[in-house]
Protein backbone atom coordinates (compact mmCIF):
# COMPACT_ATOMS: atom_id res chain seq x y z
CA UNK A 1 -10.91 -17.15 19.96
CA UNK A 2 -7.73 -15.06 19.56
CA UNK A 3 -7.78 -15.75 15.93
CA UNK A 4 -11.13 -13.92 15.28
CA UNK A 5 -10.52 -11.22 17.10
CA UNK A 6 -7.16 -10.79 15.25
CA UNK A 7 -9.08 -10.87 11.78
CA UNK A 8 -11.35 -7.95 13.60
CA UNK A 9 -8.71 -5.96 14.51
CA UNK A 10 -7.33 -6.42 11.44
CA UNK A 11 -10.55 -5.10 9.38
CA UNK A 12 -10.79 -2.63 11.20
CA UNK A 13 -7.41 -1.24 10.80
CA UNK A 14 -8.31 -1.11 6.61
CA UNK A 15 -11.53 -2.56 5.67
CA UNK A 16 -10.48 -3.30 2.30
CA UNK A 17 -7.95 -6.11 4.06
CA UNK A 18 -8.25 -9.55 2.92
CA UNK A 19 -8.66 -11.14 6.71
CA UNK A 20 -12.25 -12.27 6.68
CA UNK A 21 -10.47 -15.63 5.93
CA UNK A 22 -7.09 -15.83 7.51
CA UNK A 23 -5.99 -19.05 9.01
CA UNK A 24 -2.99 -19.59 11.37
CA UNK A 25 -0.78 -19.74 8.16
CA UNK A 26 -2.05 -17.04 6.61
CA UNK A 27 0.74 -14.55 5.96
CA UNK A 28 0.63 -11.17 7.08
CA UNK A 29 2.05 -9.37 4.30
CA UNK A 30 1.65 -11.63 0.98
CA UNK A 31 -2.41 -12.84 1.58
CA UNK A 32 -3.98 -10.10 3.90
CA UNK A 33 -2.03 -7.07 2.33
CA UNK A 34 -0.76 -5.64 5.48
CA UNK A 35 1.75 -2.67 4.89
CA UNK A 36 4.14 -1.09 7.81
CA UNK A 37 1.07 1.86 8.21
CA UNK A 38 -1.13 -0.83 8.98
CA UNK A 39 1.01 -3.68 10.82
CA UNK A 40 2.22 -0.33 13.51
CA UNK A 41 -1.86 0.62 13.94
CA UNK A 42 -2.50 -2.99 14.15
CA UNK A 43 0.07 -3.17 16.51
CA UNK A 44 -1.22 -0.55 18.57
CA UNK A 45 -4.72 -1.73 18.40
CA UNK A 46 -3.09 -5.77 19.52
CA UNK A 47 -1.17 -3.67 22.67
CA UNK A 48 -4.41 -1.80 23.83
CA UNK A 49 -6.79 -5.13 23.81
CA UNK A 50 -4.58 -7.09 25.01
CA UNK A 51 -2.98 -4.97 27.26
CA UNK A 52 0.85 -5.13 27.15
CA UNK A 53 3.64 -2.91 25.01
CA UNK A 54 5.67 -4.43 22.16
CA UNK A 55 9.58 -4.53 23.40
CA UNK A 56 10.36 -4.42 19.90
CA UNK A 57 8.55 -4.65 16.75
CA UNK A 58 9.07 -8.21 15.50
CA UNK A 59 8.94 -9.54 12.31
CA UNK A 60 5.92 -11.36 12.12
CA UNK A 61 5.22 -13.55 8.91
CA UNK A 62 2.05 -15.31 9.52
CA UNK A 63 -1.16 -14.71 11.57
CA UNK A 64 0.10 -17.42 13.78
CA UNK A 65 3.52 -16.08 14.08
CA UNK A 66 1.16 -12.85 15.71
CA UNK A 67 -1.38 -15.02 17.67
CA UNK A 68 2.46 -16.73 19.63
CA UNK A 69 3.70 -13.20 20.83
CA UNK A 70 0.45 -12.42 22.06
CA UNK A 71 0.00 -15.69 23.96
CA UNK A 72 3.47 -15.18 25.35
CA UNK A 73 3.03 -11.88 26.38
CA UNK A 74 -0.58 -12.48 28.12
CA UNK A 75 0.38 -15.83 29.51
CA UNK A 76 -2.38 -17.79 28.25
CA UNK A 77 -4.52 -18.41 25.08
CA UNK A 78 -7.20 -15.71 24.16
């Protein structure tokens, strides 16, 4: 599920992130504790399992927000 592998990504970006229990709602920022340093290496890590390049750096706000763009850009639901 696209979701868990997100919260993986995430903890491995900074262990000491609060992802272990991130729902669709969860906000990036606010609950996990995401900062730019770790939304770009996130965002690298998202682009090189996934396989695609950011356009642009979008403001995402929640984990779901994240999980969209990634279905949009692969085509189909991880």
């Amino acid at each position: 599920m696209l979701l868990d592998r997100l919260k993986k990504m995430m903890n491995e970006v900074n262990p000491s992130l609060n992802a272990a229990d991130a729902t669709m709602e969860t906000r990036l920022v606010e609950d996990i504790g995401l900062d730019s340093l770790n939304m770009m290496l996130l965002a690298v890590q998202v682009e090189d399992e996934f396989g695609f390049r950011f356009d642009d750096m979008p403001a995402f706000v929640t984990v779901g927000d994240l999980c969209a763009y990634i279905e949009s850009k692969t085509g189909a639901a991880q």
